[in-house]
C-alpha atoms as a PDB file:
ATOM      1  CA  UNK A   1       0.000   0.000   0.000  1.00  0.00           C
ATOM      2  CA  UNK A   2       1.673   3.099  -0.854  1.00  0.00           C
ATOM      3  CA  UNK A   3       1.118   6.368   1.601  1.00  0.00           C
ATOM      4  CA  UNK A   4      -1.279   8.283  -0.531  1.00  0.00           C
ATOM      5  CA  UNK A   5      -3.328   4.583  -0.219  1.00  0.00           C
ATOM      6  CA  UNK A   6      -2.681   5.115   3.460  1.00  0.00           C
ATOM      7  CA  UNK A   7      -4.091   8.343   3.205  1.00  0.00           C
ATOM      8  CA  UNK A   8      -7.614   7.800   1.208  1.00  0.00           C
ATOM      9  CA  UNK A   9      -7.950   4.858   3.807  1.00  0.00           C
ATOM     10  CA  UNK A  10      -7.712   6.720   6.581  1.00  0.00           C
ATOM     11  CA  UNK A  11      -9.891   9.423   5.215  1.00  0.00           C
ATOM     12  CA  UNK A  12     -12.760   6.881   4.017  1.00  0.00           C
ATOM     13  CA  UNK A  13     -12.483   5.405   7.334  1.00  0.00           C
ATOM     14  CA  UNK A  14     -12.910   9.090   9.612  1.00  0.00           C
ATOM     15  CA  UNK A  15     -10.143   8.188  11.612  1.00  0.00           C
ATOM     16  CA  UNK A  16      -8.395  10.884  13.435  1.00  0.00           C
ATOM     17  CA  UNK A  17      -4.828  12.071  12.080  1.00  0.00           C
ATOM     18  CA  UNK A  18      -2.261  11.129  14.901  1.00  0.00           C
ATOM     19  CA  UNK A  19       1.683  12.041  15.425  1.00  0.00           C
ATOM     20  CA  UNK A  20       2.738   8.062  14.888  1.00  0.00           C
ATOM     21  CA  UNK A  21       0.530   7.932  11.905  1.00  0.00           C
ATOM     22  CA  UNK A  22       2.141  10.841  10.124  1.00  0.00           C
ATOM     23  CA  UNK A  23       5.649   9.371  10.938  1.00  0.00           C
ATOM     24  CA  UNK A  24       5.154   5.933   9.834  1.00  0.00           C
ATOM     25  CA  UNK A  25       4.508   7.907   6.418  1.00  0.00           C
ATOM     26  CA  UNK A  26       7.217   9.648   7.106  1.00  0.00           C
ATOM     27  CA  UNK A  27       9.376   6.342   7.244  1.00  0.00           C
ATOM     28  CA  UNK A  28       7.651   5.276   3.728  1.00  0.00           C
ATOM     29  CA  UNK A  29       8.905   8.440   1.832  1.00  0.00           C
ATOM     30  CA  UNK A  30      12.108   8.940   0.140  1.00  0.00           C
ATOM     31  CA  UNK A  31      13.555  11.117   2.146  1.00  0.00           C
ATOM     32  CA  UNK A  32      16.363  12.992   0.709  1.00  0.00           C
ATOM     33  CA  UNK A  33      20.232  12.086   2.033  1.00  0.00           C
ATOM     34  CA  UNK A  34      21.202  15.006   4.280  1.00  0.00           C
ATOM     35  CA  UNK A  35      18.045  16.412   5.242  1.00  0.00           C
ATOM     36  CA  UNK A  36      16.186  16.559   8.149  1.00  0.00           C
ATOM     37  CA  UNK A  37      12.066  15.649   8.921  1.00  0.00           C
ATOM     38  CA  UNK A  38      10.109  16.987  11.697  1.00  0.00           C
ATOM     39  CA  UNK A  39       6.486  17.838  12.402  1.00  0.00           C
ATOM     40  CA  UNK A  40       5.410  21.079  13.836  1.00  0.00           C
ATOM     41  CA  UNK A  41       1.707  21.546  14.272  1.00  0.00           C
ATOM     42  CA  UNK A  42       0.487  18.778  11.752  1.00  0.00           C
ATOM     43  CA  UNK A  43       3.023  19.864   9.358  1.00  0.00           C
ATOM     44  CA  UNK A  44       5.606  18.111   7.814  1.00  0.00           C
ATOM     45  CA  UNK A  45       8.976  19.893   7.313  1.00  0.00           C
ATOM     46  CA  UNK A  46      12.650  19.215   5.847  1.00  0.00           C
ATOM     47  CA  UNK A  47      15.651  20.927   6.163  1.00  0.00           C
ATOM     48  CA  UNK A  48      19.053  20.249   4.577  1.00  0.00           C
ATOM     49  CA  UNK A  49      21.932  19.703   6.658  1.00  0.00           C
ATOM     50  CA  UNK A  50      25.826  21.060   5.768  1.00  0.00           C
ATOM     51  CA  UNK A  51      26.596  24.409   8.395  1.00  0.00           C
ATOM     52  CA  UNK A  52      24.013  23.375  10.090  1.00  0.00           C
ATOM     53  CA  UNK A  53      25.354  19.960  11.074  1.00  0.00           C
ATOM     54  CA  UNK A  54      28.662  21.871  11.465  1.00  0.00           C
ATOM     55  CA  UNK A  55      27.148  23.739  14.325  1.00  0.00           C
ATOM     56  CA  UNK A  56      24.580  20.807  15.571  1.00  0.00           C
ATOM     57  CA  UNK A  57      28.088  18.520  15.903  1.00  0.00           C
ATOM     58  CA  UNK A  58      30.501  21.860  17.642  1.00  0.00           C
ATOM     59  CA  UNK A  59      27.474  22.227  20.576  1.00  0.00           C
ATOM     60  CA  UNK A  60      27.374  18.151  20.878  1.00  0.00           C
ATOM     61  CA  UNK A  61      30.960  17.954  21.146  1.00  0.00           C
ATOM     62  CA  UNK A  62      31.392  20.544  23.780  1.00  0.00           C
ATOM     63  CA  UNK A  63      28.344  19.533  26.045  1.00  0.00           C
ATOM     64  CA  UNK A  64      29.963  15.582  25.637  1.00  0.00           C
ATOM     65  CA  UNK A  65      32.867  17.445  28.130  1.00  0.00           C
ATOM     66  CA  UNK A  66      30.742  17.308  30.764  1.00  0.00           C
ATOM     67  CA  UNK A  67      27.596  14.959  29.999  1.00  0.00           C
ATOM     68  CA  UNK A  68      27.731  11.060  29.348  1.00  0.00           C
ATOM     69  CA  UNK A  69      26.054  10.232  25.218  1.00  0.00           C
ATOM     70  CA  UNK A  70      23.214   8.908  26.862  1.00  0.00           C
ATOM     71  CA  UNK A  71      21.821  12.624  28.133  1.00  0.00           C
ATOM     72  CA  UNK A  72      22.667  14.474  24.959  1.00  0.00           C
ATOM     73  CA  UNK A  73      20.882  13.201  21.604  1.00  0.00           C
ATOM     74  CA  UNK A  74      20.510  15.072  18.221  1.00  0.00           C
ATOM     75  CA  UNK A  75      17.153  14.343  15.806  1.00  0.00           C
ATOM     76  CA  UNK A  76      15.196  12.430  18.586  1.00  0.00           C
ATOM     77  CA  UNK A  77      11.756  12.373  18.001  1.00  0.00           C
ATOM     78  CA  UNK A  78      10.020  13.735  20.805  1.00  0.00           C
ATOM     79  CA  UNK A  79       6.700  14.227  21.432  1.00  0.00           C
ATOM     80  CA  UNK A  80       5.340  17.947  22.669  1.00  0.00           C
ATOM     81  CA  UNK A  81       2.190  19.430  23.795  1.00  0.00           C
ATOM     82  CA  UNK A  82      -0.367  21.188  21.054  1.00  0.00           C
ATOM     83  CA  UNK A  83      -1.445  19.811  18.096  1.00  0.00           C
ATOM     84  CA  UNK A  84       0.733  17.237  16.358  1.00  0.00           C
ATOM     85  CA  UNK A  85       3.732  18.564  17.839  1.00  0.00           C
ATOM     86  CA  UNK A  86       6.459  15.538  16.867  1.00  0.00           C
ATOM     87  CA  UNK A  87      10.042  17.691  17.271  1.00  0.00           C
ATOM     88  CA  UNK A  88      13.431  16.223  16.913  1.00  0.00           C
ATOM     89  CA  UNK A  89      15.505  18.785  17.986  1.00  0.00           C
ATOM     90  CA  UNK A  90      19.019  19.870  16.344  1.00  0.00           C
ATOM     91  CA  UNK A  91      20.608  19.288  20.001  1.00  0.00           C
ATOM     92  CA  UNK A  92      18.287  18.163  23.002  1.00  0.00           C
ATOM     93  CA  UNK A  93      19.632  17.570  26.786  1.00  0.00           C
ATOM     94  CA  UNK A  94      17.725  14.926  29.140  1.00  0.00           C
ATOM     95  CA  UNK A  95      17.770  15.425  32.716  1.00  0.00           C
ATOM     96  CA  UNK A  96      19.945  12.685  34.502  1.00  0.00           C
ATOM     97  CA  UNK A  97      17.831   9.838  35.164  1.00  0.00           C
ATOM     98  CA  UNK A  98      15.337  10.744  31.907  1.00  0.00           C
ATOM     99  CA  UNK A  99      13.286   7.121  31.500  1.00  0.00           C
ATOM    100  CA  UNK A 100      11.176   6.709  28.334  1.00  0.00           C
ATOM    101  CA  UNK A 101       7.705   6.364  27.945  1.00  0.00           C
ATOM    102  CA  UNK A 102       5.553   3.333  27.506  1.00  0.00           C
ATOM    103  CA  UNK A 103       5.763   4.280  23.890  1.00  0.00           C
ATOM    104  CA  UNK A 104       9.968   4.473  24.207  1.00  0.00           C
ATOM    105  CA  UNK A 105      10.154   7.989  23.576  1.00  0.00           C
ATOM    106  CA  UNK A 106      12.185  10.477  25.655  1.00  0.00           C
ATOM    107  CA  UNK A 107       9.676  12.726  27.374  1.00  0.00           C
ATOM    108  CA  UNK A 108       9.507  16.626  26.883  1.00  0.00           C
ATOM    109  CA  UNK A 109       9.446  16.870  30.343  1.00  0.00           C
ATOM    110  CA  UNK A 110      12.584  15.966  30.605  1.00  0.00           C
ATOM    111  CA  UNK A 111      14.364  18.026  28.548  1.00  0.00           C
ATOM    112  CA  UNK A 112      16.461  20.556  30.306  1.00  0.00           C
ATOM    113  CA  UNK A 113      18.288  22.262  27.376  1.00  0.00           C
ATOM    114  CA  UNK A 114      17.307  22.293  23.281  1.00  0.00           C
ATOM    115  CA  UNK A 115      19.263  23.905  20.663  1.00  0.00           C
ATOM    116  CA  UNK A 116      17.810  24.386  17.258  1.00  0.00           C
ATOM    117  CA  UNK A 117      20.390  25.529  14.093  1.00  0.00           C
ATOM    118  CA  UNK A 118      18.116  27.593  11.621  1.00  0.00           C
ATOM    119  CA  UNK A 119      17.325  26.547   8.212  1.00  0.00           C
ATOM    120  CA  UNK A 120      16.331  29.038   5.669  1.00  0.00           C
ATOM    121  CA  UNK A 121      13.260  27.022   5.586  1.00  0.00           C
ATOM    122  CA  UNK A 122      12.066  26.222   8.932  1.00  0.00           C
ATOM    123  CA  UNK A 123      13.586  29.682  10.450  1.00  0.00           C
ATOM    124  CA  UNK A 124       9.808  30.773  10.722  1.00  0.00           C
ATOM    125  CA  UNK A 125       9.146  27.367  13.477  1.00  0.00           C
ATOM    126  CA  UNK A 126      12.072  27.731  15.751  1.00  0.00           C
ATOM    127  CA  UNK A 127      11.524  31.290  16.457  1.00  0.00           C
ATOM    128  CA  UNK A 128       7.945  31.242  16.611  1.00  0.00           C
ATOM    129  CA  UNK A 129       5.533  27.850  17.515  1.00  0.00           C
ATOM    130  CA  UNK A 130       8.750  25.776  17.903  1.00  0.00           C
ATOM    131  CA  UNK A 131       9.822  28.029  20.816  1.00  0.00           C
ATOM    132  CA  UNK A 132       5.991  29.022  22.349  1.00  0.00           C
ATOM    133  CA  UNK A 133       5.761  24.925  22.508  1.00  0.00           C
ATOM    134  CA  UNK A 134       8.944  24.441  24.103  1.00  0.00           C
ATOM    135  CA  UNK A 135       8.061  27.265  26.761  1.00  0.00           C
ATOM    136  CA  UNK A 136       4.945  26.013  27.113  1.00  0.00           C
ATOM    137  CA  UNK A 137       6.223  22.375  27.795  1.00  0.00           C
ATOM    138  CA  UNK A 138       8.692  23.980  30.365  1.00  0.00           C
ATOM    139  CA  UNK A 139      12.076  23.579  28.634  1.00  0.00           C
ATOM    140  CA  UNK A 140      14.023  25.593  30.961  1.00  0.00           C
ATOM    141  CA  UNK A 141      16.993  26.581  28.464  1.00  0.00           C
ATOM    142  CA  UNK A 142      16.408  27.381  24.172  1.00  0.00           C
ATOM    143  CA  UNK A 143      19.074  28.195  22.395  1.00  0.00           C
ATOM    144  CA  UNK A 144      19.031  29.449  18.707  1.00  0.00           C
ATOM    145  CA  UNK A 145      21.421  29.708  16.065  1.00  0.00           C
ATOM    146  CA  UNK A 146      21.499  31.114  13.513  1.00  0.00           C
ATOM    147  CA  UNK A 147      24.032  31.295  10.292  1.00  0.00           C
ATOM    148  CA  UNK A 148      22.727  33.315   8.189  1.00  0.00           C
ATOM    149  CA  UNK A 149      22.501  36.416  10.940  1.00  0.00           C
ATOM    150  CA  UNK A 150      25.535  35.113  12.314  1.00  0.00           C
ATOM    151  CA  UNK A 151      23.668  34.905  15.667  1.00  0.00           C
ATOM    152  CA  UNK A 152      22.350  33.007  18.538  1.00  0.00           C
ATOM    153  CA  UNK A 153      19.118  33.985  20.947  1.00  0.00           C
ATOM    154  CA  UNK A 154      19.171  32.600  24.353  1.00  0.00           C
ATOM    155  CA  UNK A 155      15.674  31.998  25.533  1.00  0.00           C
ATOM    156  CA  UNK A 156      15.495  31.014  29.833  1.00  0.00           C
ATOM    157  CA  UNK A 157      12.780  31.726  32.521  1.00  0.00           C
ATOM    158  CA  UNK A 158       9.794  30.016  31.119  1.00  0.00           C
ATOM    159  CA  UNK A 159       6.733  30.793  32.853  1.00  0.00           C
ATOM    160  CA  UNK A 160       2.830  30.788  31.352  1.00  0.00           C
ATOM    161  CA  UNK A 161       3.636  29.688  27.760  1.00  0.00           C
ATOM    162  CA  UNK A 162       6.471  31.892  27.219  1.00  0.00           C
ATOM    163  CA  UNK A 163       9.708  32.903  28.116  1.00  0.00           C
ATOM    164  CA  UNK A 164      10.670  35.542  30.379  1.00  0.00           C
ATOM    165  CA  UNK A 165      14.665  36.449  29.346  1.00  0.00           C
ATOM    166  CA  UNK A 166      15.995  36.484  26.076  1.00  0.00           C
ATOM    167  CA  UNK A 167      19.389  37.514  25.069  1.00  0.00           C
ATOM    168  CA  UNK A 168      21.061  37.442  21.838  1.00  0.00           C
ATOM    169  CA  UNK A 169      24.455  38.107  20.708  1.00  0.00           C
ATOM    170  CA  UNK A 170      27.273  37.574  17.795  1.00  0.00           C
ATOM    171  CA  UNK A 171      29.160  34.568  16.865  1.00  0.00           C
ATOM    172  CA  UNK A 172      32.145  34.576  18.745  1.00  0.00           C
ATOM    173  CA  UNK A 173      30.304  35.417  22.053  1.00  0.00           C
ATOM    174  CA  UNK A 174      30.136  32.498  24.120  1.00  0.00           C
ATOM    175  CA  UNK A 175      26.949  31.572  25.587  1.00  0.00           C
ATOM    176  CA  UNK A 176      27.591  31.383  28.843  1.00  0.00           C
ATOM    177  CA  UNK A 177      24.751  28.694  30.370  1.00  0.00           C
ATOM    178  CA  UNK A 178      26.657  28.314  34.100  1.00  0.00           C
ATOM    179  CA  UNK A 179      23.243  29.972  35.830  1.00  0.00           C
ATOM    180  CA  UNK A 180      21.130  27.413  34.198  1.00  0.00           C
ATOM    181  CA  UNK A 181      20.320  23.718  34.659  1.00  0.00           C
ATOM    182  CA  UNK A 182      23.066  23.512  31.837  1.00  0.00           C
ATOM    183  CA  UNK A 183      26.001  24.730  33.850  1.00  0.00           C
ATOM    184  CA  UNK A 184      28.869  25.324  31.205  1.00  0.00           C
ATOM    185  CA  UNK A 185      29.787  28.256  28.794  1.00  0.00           C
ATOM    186  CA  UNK A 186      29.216  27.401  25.075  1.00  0.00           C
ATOM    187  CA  UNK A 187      32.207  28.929  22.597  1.00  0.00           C
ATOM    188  CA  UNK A 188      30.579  30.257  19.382  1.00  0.00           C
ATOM    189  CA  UNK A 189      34.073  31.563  17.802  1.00  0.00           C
ATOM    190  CA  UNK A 190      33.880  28.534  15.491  1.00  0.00           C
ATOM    191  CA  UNK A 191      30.391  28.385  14.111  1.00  0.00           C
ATOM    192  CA  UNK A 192      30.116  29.080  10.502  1.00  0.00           C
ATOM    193  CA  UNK A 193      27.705  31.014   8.725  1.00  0.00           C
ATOM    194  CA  UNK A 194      25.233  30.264   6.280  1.00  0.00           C
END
């Protein structure tokens, strides 16, 4: 059965559209090599890879100084609240002791840090529902970069669906996270730009 088959079953039969149902469609598709596949409120997005995994693999390798592979993971799915709201983050920390859930996916409440690289494409999501859904959810640290500005916005304090400090600065200003739950200072000298 091929997915648009999937699709005109689903719709004959009224089901409801659901997060796992739009992945295992995902998994169907030919994907292209080097890009990326998330859903952000029932939508299905790609982004390619090349700076961007430059950056993703800099922050992975400097937060793997101080926490074991198992807390830091790159293009997890995970699951968040709002409508169809199936995220796998450039760069996601889990809290130490993170279990999965019955489904064996990480859960959003334990995430403690996310960092998302921007993509011409998707630049719209992580500043805007990408980071009211990870506020919401209680992600206590977001950090954005972005290439093409040259840039990265630190987003901390959320509290009612938002957050409450946000501070943004050049590449080659480190981020300095050691009043956080992240406790370290990210260098930014090496990013490149888009």
């Amino acid at each position: 059965m091929t997915v648009l088959e999937d699709r005109i079953e689903m719709a004959e039969s009224g089901d409801e559209l659901t997060l796992d149902m739009m992945f295992e469609w995902l998994e169907k598709m030919p994907i292209p090599e080097g890009y990326k596949t998330e859903i952000v409120g029932g939508h299905i997005f790609m982004a390619p890879r090349d700076t961007h995994w430059e950056i993703i693999a800099d922050i992975y390798d400097q937060l793997r100084v101080k926490y074991p592979r198992k807390r830091v993971k790159s293009d997890v799915r995970i699951d968040y609240p709002g409508h169809l709201n199936g995220f796998a983050s450039d760069v996601t920390l889990l809290a130490e002791g993170a279990a999965k859930n019955r489904k064996g996916r990480w859960r959003c409440e334990e995430v403690e840090f996310i960092t998302e690289v921007i993509s011409r494409r998707t630049a719209g999501n992580d500043y805007g529902p990408k980071k009211d859904t990870y506020a919401a959810a209680g992600v206590p640290v977001y950090l954005i970069v972005d290439p093409y500005t040259g840039e990265w916005h630190l987003h901390t304090l959320p509290k009612d669906g938002k957050y409450h400090s946000d501070v943004r600065f050049d590449f080659g200003v480190e981020v300095d996270l050691t009043k956080t739950v992240v406790g370290l200072v990210l260098k930014t000298d090496e990013f490149p730009r888009g």
